[in-house]
Protein backbone atom coordinates (compact mmCIF):
# COMPACT_ATOMS: atom_id res chain seq x y z
CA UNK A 1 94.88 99.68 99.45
CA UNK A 2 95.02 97.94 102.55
CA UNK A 3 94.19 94.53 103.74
CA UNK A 4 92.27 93.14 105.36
CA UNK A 5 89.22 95.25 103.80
CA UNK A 6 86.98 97.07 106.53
CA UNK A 7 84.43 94.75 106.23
CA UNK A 8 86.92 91.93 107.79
CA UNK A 9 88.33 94.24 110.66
CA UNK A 10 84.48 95.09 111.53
CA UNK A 11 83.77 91.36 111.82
CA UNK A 12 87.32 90.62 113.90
CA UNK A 13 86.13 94.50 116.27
CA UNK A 14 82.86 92.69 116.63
CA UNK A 15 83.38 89.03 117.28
CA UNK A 16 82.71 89.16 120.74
CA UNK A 17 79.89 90.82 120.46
CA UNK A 18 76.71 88.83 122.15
CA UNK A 19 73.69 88.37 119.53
CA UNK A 20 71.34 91.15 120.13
CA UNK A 21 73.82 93.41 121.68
CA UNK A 22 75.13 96.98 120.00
CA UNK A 23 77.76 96.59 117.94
CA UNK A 24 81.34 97.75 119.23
CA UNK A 25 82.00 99.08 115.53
CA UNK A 26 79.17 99.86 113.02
CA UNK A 27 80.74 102.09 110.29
CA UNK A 28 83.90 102.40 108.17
CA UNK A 29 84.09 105.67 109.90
CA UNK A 30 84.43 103.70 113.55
CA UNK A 31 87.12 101.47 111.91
CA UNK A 32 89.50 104.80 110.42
CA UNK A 33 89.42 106.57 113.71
CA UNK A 34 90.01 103.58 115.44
CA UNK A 35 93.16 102.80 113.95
CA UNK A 36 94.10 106.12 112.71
CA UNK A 37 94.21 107.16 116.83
CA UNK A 38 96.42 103.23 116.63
CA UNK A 39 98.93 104.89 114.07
CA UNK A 40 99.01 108.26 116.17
CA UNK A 41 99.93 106.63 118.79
CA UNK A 42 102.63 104.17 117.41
CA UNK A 43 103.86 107.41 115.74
CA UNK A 44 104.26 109.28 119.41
CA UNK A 45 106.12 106.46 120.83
CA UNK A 46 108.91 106.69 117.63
CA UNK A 47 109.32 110.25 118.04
CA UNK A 48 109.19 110.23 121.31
CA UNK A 49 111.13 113.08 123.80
CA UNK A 50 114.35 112.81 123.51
CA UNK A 51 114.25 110.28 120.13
CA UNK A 52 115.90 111.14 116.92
CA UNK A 53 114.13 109.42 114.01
CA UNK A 54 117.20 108.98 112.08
CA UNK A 55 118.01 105.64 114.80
CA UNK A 56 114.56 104.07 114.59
CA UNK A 57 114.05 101.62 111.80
CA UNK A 58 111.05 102.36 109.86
CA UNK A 59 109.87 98.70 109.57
CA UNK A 60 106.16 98.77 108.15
CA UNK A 61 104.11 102.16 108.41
CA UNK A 62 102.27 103.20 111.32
CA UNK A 63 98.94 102.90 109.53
CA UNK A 64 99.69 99.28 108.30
CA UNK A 65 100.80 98.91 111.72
CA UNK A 66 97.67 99.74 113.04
CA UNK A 67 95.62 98.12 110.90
CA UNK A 68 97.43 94.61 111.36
CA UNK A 69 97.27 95.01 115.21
CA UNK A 70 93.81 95.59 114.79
CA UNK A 71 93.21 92.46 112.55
CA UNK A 72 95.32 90.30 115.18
CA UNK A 73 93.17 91.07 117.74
CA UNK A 74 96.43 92.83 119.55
CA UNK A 75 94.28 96.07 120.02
CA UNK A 76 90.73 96.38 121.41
CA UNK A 77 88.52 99.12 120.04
CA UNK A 78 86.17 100.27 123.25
CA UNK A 79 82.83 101.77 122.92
CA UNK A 80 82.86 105.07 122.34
CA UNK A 81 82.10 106.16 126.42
CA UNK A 82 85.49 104.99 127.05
CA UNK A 83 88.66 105.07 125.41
CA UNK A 84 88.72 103.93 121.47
CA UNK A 85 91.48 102.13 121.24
CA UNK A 86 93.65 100.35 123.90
CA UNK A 87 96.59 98.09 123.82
CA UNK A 88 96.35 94.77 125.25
């Protein structure tokens, strides 16, 4: 299982969220996408053109990854009429 749970990422996505406003994220389903697209992502840039995975230390896991930059506030998810996830 990961941590933080969804419920805590949903409250970090939405923080800045004005009273009365739409949430950014409303639905577990917003938060997997959001930083399962993270983890694609982080995965691309390993394996890269013209990277071979045996030289790249595997760290933490791209998922974990994800979910962490999410919690951090190091990644913004976007409403959904622009891109979902982008790297600050």
């Amino acid at each position: 299982m990961l941590h933080p749970s969804y419920t805590d990422l949903m409250k970090v996505v939405n923080s800045g969220v004005e009273e009365g406003e739409t949430p950014v994220v409303n639905s577990r389903y917003s938060i997997v996408m959001a930083t399962a697209k993270r983890a694609r992502q982080i995965i691309a840039r390993q394996s890269g053109p013209g990277k071979d995975n045996m030289d790249i230390p595997v760290i933490s896991k791209p998922l974990s990854k994800a979910v962490d930059e999410l919690y951090k506030g190091e990644i913004k998810v976007l409403p959904e009429k622009q891109e979902s996830v982008e790297v600050e």
